[in-house]
C-alpha atoms as a PDB file:
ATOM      1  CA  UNK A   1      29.599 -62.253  34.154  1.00  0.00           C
ATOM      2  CA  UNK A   2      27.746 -60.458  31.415  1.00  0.00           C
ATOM      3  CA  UNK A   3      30.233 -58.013  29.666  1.00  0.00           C
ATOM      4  CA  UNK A   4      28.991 -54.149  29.782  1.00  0.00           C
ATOM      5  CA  UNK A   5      28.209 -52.334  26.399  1.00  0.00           C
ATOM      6  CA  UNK A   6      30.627 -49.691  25.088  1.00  0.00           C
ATOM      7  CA  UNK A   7      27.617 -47.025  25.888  1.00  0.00           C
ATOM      8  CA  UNK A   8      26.797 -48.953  29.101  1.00  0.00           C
ATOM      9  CA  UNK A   9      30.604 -47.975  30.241  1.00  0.00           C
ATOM     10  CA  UNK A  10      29.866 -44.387  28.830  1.00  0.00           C
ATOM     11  CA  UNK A  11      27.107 -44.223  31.318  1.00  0.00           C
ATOM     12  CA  UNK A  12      29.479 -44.466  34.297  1.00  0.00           C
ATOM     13  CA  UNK A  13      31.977 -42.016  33.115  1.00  0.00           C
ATOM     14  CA  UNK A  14      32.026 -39.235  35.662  1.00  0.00           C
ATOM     15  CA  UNK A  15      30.473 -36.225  34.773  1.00  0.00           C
ATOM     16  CA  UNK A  16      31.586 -32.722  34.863  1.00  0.00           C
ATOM     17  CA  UNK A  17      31.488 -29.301  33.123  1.00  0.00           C
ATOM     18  CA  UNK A  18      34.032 -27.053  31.820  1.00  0.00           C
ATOM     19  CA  UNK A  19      34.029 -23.674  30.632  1.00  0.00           C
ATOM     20  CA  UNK A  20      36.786 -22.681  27.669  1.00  0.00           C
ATOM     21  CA  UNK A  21      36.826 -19.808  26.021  1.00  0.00           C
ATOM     22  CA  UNK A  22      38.228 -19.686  22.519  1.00  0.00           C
ATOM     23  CA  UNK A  23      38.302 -17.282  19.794  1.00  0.00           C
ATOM     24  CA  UNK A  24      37.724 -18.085  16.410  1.00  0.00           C
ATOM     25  CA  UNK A  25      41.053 -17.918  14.739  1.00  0.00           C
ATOM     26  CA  UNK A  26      42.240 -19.941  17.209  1.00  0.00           C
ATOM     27  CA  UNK A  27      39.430 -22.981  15.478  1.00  0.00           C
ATOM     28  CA  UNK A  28      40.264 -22.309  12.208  1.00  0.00           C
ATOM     29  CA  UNK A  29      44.039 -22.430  13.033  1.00  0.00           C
ATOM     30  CA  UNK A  30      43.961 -25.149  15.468  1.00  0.00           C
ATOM     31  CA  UNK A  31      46.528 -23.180  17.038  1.00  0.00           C
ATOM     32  CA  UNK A  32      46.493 -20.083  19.948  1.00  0.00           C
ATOM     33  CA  UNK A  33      45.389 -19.771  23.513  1.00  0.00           C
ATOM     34  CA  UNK A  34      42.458 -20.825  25.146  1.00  0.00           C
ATOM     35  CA  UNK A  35      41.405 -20.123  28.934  1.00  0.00           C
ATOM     36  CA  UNK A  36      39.718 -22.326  30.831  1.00  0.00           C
ATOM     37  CA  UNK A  37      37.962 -21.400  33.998  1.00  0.00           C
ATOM     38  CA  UNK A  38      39.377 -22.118  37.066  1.00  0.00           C
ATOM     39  CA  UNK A  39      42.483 -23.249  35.401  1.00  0.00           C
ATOM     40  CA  UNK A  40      43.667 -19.929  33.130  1.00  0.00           C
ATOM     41  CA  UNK A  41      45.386 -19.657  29.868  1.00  0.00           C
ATOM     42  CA  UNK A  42      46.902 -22.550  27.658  1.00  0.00           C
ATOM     43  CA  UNK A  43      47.356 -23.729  24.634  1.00  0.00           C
ATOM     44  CA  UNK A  44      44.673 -24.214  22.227  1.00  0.00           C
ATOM     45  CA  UNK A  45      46.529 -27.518  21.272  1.00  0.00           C
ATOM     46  CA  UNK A  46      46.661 -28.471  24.996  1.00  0.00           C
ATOM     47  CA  UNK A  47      42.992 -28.849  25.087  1.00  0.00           C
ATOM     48  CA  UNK A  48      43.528 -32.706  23.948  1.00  0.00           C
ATOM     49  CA  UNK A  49      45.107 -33.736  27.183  1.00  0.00           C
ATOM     50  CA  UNK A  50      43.190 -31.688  29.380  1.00  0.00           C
ATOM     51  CA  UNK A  51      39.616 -32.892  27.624  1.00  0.00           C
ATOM     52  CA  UNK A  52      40.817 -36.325  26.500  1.00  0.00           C
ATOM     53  CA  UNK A  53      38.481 -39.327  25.953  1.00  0.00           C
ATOM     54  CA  UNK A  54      35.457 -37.448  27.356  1.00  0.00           C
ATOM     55  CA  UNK A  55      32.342 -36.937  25.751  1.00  0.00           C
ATOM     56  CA  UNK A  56      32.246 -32.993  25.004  1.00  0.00           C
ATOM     57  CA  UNK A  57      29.392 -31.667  24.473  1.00  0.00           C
ATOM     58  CA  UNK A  58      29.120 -27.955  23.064  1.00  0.00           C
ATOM     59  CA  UNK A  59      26.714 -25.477  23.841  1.00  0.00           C
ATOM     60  CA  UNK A  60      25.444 -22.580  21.865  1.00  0.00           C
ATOM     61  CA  UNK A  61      27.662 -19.381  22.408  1.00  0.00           C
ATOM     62  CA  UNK A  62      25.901 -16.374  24.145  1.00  0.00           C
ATOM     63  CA  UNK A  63      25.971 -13.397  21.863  1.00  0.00           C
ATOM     64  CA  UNK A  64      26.475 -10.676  25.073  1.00  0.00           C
ATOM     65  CA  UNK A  65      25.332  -8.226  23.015  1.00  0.00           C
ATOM     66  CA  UNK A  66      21.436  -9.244  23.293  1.00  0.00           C
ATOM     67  CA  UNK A  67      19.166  -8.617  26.684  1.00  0.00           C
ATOM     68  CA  UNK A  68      17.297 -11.749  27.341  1.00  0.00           C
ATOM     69  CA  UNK A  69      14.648 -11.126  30.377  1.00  0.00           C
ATOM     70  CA  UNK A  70      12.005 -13.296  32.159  1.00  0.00           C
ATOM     71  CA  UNK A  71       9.295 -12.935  34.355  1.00  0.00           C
ATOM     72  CA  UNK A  72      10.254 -15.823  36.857  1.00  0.00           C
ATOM     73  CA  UNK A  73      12.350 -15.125  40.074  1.00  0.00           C
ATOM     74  CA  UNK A  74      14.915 -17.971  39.246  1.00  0.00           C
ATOM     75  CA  UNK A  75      17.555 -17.226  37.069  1.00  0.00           C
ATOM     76  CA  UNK A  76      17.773 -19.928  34.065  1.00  0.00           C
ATOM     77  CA  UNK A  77      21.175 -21.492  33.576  1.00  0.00           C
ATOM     78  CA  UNK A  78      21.546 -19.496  30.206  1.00  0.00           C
ATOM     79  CA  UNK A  79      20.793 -16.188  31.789  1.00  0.00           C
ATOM     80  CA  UNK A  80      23.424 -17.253  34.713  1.00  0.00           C
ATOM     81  CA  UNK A  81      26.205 -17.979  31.924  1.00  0.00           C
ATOM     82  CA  UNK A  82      25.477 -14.792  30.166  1.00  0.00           C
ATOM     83  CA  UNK A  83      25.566 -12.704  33.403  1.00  0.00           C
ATOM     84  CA  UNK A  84      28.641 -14.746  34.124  1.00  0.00           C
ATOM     85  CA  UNK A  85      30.386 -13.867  31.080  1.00  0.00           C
ATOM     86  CA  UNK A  86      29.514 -10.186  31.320  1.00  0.00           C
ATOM     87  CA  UNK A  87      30.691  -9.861  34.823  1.00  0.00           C
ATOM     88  CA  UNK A  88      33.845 -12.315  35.280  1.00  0.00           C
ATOM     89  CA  UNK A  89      33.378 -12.641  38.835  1.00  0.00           C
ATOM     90  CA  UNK A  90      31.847 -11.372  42.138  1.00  0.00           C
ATOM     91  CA  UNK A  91      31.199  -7.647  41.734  1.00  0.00           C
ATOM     92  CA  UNK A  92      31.466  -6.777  44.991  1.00  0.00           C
ATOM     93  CA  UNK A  93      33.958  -3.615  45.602  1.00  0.00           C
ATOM     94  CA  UNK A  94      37.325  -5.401  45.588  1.00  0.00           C
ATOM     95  CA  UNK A  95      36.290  -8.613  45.750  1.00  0.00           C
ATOM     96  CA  UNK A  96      39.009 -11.087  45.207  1.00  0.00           C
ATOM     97  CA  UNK A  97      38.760 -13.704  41.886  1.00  0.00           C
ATOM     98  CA  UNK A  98      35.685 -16.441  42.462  1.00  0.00           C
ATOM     99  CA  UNK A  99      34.548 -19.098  40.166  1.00  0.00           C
ATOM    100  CA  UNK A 100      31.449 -20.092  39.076  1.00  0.00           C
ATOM    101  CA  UNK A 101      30.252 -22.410  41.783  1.00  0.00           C
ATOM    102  CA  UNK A 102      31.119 -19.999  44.361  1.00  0.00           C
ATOM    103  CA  UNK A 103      28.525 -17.113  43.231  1.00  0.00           C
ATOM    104  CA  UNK A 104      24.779 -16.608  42.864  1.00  0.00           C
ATOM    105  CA  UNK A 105      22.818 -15.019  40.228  1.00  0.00           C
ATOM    106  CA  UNK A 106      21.599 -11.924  42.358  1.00  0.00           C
ATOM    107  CA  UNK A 107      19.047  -9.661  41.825  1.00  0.00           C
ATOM    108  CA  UNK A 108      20.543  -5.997  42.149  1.00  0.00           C
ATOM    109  CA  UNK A 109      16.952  -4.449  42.214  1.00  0.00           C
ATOM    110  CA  UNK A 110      15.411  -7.259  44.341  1.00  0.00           C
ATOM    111  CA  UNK A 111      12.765  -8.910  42.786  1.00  0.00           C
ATOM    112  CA  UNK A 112       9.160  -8.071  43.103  1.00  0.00           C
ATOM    113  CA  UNK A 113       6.487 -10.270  42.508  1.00  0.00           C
ATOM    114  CA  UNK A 114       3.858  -9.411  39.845  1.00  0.00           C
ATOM    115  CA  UNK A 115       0.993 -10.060  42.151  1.00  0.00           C
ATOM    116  CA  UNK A 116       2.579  -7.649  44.411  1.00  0.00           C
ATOM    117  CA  UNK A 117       2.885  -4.819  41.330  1.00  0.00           C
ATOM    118  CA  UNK A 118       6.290  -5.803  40.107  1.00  0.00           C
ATOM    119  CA  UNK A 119       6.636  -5.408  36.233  1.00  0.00           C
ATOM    120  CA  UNK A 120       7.457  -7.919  33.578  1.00  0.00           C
ATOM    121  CA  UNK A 121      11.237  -8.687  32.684  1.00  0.00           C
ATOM    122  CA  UNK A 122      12.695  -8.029  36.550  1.00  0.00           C
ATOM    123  CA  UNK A 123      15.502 -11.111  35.910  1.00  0.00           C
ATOM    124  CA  UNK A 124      18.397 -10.941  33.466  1.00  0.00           C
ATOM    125  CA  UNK A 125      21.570  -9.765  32.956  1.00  0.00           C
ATOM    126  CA  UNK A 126      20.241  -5.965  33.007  1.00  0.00           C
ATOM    127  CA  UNK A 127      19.448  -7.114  36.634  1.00  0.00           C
ATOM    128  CA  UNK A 128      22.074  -9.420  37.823  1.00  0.00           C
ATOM    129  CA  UNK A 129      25.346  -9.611  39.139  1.00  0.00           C
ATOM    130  CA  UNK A 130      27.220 -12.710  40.596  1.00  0.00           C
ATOM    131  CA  UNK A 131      27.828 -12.537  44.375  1.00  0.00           C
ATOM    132  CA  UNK A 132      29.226 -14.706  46.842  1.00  0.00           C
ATOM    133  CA  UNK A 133      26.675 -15.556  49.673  1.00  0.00           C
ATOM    134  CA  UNK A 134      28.719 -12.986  52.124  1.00  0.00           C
ATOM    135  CA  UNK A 135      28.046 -10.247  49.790  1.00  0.00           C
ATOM    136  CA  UNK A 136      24.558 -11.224  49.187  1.00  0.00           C
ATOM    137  CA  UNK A 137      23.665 -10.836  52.562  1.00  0.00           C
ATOM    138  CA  UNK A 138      25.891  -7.203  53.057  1.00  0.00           C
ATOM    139  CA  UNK A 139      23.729  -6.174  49.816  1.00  0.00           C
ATOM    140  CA  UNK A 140      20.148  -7.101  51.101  1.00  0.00           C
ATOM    141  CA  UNK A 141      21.013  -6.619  55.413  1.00  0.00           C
ATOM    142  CA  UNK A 142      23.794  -4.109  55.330  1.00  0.00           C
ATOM    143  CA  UNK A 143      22.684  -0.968  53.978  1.00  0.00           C
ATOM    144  CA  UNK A 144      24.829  -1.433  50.824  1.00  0.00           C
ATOM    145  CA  UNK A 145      23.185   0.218  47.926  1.00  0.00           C
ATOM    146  CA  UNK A 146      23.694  -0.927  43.760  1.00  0.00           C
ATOM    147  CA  UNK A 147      22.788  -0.841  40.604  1.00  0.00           C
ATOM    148  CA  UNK A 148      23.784  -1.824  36.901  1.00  0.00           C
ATOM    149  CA  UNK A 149      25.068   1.043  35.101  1.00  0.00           C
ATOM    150  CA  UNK A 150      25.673  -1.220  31.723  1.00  0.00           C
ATOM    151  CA  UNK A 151      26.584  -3.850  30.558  1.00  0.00           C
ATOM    152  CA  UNK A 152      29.217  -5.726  32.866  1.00  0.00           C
ATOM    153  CA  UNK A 153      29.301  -2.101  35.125  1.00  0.00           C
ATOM    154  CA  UNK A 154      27.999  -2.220  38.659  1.00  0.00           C
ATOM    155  CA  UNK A 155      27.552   0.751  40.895  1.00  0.00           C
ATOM    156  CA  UNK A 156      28.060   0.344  44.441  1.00  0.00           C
ATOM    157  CA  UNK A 157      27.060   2.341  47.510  1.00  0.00           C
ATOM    158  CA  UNK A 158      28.114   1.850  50.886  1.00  0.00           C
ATOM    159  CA  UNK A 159      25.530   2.461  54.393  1.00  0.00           C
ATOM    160  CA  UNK A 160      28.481   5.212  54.647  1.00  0.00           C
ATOM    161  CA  UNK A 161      27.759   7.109  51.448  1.00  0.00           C
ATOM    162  CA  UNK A 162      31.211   6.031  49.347  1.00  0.00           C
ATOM    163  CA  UNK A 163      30.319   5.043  45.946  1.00  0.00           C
ATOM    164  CA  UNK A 164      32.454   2.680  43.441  1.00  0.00           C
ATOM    165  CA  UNK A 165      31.989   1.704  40.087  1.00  0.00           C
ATOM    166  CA  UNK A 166      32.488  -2.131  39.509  1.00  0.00           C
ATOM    167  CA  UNK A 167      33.812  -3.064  35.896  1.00  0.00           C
ATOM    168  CA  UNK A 168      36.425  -5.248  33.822  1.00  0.00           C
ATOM    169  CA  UNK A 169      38.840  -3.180  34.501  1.00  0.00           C
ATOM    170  CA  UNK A 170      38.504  -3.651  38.551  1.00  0.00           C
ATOM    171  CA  UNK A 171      36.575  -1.204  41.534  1.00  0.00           C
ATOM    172  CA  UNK A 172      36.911   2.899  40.903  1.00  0.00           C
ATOM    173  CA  UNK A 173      36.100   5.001  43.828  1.00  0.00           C
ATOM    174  CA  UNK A 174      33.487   7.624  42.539  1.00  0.00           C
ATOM    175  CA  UNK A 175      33.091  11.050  43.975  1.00  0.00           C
ATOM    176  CA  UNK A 176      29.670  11.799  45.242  1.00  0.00           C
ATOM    177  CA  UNK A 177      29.160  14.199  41.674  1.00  0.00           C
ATOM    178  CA  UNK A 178      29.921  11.002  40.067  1.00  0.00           C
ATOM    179  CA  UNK A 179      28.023   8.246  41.723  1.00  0.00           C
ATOM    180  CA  UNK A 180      24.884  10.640  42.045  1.00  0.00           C
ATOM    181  CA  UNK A 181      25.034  11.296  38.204  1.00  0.00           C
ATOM    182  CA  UNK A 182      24.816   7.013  37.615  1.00  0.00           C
ATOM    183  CA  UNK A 183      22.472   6.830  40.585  1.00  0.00           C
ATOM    184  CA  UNK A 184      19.727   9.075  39.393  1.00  0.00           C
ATOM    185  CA  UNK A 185      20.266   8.577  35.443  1.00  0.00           C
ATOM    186  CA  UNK A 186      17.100   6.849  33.663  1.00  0.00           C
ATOM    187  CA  UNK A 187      16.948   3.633  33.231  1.00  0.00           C
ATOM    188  CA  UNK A 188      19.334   2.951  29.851  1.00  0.00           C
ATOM    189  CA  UNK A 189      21.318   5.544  30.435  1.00  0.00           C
ATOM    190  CA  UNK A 190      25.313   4.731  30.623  1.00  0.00           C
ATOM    191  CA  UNK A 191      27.252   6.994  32.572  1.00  0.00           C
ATOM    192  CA  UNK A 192      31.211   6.513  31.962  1.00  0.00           C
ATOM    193  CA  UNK A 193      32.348   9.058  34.683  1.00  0.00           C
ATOM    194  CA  UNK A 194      35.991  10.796  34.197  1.00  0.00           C
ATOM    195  CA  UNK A 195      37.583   8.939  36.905  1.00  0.00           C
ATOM    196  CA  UNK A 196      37.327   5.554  35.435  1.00  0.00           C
ATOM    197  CA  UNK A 197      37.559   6.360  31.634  1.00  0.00           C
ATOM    198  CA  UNK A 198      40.182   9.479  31.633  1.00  0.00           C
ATOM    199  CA  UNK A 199      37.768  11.539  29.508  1.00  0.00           C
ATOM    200  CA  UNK A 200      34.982  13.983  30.085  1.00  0.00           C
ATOM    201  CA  UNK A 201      31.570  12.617  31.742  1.00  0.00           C
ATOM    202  CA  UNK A 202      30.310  10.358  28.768  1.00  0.00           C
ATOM    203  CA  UNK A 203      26.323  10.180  28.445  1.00  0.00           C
ATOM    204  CA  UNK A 204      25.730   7.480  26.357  1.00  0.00           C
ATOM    205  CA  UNK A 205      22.457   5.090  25.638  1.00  0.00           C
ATOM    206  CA  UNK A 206      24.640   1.796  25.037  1.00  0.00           C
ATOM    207  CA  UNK A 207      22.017  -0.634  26.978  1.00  0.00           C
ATOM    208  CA  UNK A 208      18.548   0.936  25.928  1.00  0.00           C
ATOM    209  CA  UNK A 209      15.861  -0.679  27.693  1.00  0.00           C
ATOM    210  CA  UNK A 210      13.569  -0.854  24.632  1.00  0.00           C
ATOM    211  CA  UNK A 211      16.080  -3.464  22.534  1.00  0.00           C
ATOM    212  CA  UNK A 212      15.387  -6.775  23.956  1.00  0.00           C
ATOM    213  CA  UNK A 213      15.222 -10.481  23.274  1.00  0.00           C
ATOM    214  CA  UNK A 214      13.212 -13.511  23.633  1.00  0.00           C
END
């Protein structure tokens, strides 16, 4: 029996992805905590066992502060990490934690084709939220109403008129002042209402439309 190559037995490793998220101290002091997705925080020096003789391969980290677009309908897997990383989850009013592979890259304007007179730019994280399929189909059958209102901040408006505001910090109910003010702002405009931020309405232009990348 012919003996199989070192990169022949590579070949037949299984094959699967994980996402860790690390922050620079903790690489230059090989030391701190890291949090895997799906599995939560650990140990930075824990990362051994959990990664051990696999072949790890690194990808370019997202800089969230840029606003890649295309023109397609499909979202590309690097504008589905960086709305991933943005969001942290389903942003559906009180939805409950979800991982990667149990979302979809949605469209929270739905897309309109350019032959049909839809502009340039429609997908990307300015225009995308992760949803599970349930909530997709409340979003585009049942009356529910959104829209991004920044970075990571989803607006949300139910067939019944209440309005929430979706964010890292969890789902605010928003009085109808409130969600009217983030529902009629321009495009760019970010709306931090008093509710969710303890302060005074905040008008701010922290996602203009006119700063984008390639």
């Amino acid at each position: 029996m012919k003996k199989l190559s070192t990169r022949q037995l590579a070949s037949l490793r299984p094959r699967g992805k994980v996402f860790v998220h690390l922050h620079q101290a903790a690489l230059q002091r090989q030391a701190g905590i890291a949090r895997v997705e799906g599995l939560g925080p650990m140990l930075a020096q824990c990362l051994v066992e959990l990664l051990g003789h696999a072949d790890v391969r690194l990808q370019p980290v997202l800089d969230l502060a840029t606003r890649p677009r295309v023109d397609a309908y499909e979202h590309p897997e690097r504008l589905k990490d960086h709305t991933w990383l943005l969001a942290g989850g389903d942003v559906f009013p009180y939805a409950t934690a979800a991982t990667r592979d149990q979302t979809d890259a949605d469209h929270i304007v739905a897309y309109q084709p350019p032959d049909q007179g839809g502009p340039p730019g429609q997908t990307g994280p300015h225009n995308a939220a992760p949803l599970r399929r349930r909530h997709h189909r409340w979003k585009t059958h049942g009356g529910y109403r959104g829209r991004a209102a920044g970075p990571g901040r989803y607006l949300w408006q139910t067939p019944h008129g209440l309005a929430f505001l979706v964010d890292d910090q969890g789902t605010h109910p928003l009085t109808d002042a409130e969600a009217d003010l983030i529902l009629t702002a321009p495009v760019g405009l970010d709306i931090h209402p008093e509710s969710t931020t303890g302060v005074h309405l905040d008008l701010r232009l922290d996602w203009p439309p006119d700063r984008l990348s390639d």
